[in-house]
Protein backbone atom coordinates (compact mmCIF):
# COMPACT_ATOMS: atom_id res chain seq x y z
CA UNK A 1 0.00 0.00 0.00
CA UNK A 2 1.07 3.45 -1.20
CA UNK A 3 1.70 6.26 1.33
CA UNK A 4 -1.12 8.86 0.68
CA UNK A 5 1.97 11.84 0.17
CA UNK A 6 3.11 9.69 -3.13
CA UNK A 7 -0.01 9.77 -4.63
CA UNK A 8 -1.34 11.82 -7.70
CA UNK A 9 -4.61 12.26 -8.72
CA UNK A 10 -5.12 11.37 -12.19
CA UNK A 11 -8.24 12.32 -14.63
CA UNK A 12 -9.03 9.98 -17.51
CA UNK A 13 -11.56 10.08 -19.31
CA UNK A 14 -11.57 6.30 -20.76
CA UNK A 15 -14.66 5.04 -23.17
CA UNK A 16 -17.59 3.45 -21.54
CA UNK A 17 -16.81 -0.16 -23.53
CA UNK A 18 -13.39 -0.16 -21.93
CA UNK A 19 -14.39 0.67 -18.61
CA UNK A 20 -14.30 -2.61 -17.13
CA UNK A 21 -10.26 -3.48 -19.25
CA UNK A 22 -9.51 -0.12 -17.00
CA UNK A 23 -10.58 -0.92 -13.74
CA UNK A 24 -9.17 -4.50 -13.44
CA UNK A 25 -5.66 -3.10 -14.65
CA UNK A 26 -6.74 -0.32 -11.63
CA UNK A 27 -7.52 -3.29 -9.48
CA UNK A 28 -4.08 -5.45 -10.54
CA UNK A 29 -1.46 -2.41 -9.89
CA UNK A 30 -3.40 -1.45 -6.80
CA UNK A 31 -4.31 1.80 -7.45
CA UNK A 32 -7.81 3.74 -6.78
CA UNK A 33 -10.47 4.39 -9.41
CA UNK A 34 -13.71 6.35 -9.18
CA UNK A 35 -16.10 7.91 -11.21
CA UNK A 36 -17.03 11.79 -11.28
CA UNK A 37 -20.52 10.86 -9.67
CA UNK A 38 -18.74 8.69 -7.40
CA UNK A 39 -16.15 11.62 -6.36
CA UNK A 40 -19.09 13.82 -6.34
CA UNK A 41 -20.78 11.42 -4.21
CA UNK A 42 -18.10 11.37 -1.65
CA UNK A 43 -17.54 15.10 -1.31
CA UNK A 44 -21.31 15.90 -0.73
CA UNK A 45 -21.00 12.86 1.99
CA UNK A 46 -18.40 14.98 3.77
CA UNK A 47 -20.22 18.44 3.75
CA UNK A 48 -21.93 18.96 7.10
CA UNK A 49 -25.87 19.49 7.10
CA UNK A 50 -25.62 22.61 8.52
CA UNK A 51 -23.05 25.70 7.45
CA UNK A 52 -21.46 27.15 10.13
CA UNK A 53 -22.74 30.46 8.81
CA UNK A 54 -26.14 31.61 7.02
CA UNK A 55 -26.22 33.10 3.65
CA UNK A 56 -26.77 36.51 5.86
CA UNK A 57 -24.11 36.20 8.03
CA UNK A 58 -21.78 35.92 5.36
CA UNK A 59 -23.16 38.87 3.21
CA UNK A 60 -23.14 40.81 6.71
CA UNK A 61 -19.39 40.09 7.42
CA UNK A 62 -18.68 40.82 3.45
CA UNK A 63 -20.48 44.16 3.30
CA UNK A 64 -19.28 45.22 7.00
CA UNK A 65 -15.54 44.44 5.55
CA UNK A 66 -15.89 45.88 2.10
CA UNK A 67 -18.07 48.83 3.08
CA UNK A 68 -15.59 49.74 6.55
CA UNK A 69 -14.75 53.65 6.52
């Protein structure tokens, strides 16, 4: 197993018919594979149900920085 520092994230965009040749030569050298909707998938998973801050508050601290005499 690879040390998560040595690793490079890779895009490919491979045809759908050779989709399967790809991910068992993914599967043979060990490496990671995953679709866009699967990355997608995995970042929404992470993002917490609620924001820290509201739309408002943000705006607020935005116009109260921008707008400061």
């Amino acid at each position: 197993m690879t040390n998560n520092a040595t690793l490079r994230g890779v895009y490919v965009n491979v045809p759908a018919s050779d989709w399967s040749l790809f991910r068992e030569l993914v599967r043979k050298f060990g490496w990671q594979a995953e679709t866009r909707e699967q990355m997608l998938d995995r970042f929404i998973s992470t993002r917490p149900a609620q924001p820290m801050l509201s739309e408002e508050e943000i705006m607020y601290e935005v116009k109260s920085v921008r707008y400061a005499k």
